[in-house]
C-alpha atoms as a PDB file:
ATOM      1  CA  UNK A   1     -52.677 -83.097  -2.346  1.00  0.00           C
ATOM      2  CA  UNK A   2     -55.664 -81.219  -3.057  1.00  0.00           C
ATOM      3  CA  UNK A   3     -56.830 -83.735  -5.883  1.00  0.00           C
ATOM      4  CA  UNK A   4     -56.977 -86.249  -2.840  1.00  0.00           C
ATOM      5  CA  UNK A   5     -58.717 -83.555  -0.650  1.00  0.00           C
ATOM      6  CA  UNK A   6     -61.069 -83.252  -3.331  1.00  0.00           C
ATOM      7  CA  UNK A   7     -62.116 -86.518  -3.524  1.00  0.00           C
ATOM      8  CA  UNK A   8     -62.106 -86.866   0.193  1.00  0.00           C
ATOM      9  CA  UNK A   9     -64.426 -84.065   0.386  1.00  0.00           C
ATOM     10  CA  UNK A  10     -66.936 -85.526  -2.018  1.00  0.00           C
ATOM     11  CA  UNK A  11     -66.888 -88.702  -0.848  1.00  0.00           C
ATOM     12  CA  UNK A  12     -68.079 -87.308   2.729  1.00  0.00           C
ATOM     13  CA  UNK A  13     -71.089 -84.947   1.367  1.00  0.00           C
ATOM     14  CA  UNK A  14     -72.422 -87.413  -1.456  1.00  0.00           C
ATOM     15  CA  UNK A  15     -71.722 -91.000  -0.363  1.00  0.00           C
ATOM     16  CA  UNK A  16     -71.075 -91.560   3.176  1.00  0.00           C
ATOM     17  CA  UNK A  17     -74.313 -91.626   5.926  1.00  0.00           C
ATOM     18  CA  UNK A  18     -73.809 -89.885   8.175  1.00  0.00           C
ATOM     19  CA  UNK A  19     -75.525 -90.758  11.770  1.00  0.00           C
ATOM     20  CA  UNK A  20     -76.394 -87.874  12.741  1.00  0.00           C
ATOM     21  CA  UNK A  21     -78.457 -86.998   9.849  1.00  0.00           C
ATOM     22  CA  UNK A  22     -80.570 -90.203   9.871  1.00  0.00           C
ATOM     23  CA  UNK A  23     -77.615 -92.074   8.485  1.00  0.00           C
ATOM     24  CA  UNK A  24     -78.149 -89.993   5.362  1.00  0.00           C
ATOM     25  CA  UNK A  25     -76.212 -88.419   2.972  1.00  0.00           C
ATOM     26  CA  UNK A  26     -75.737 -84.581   3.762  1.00  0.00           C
ATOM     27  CA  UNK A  27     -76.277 -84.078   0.025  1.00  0.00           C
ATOM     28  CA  UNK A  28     -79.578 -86.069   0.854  1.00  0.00           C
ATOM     29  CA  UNK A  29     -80.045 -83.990   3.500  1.00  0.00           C
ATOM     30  CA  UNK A  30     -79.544 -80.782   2.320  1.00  0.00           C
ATOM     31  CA  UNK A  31     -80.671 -81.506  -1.419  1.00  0.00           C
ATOM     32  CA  UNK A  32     -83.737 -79.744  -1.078  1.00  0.00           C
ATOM     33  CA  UNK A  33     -82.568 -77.065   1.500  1.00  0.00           C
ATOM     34  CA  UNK A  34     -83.688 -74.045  -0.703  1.00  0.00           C
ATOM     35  CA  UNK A  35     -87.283 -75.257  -1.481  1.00  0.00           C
ATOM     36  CA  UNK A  36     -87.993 -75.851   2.543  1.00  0.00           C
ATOM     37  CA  UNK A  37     -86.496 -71.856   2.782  1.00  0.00           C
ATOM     38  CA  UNK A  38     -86.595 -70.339  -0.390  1.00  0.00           C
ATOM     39  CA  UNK A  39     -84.953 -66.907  -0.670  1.00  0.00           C
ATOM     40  CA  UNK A  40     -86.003 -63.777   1.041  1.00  0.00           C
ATOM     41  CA  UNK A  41     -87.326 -61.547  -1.732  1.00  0.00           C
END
């Protein structure tokens, strides 16, 4: 079961659009997340 949740799970964050970011990937999305805010520090 959690081999299938797995793969479930990565399917949705690297390979399905999603429409409400742009039909993008959330990995697309969020890929470059920490250079937009890096760290405080």
């Amino acid at each position: 079961m959690y081999q299938g949740l797995r793969e479930y799970f990565d399917f949705y964050n690297f390979d399905r659009p999603h429409q409400s970011l742009g039909y993008r990937t959330p990995e697309e999305t969020y890929s470059n997340f920490s250079d937009t805010f890096p760290p405080p520090g």
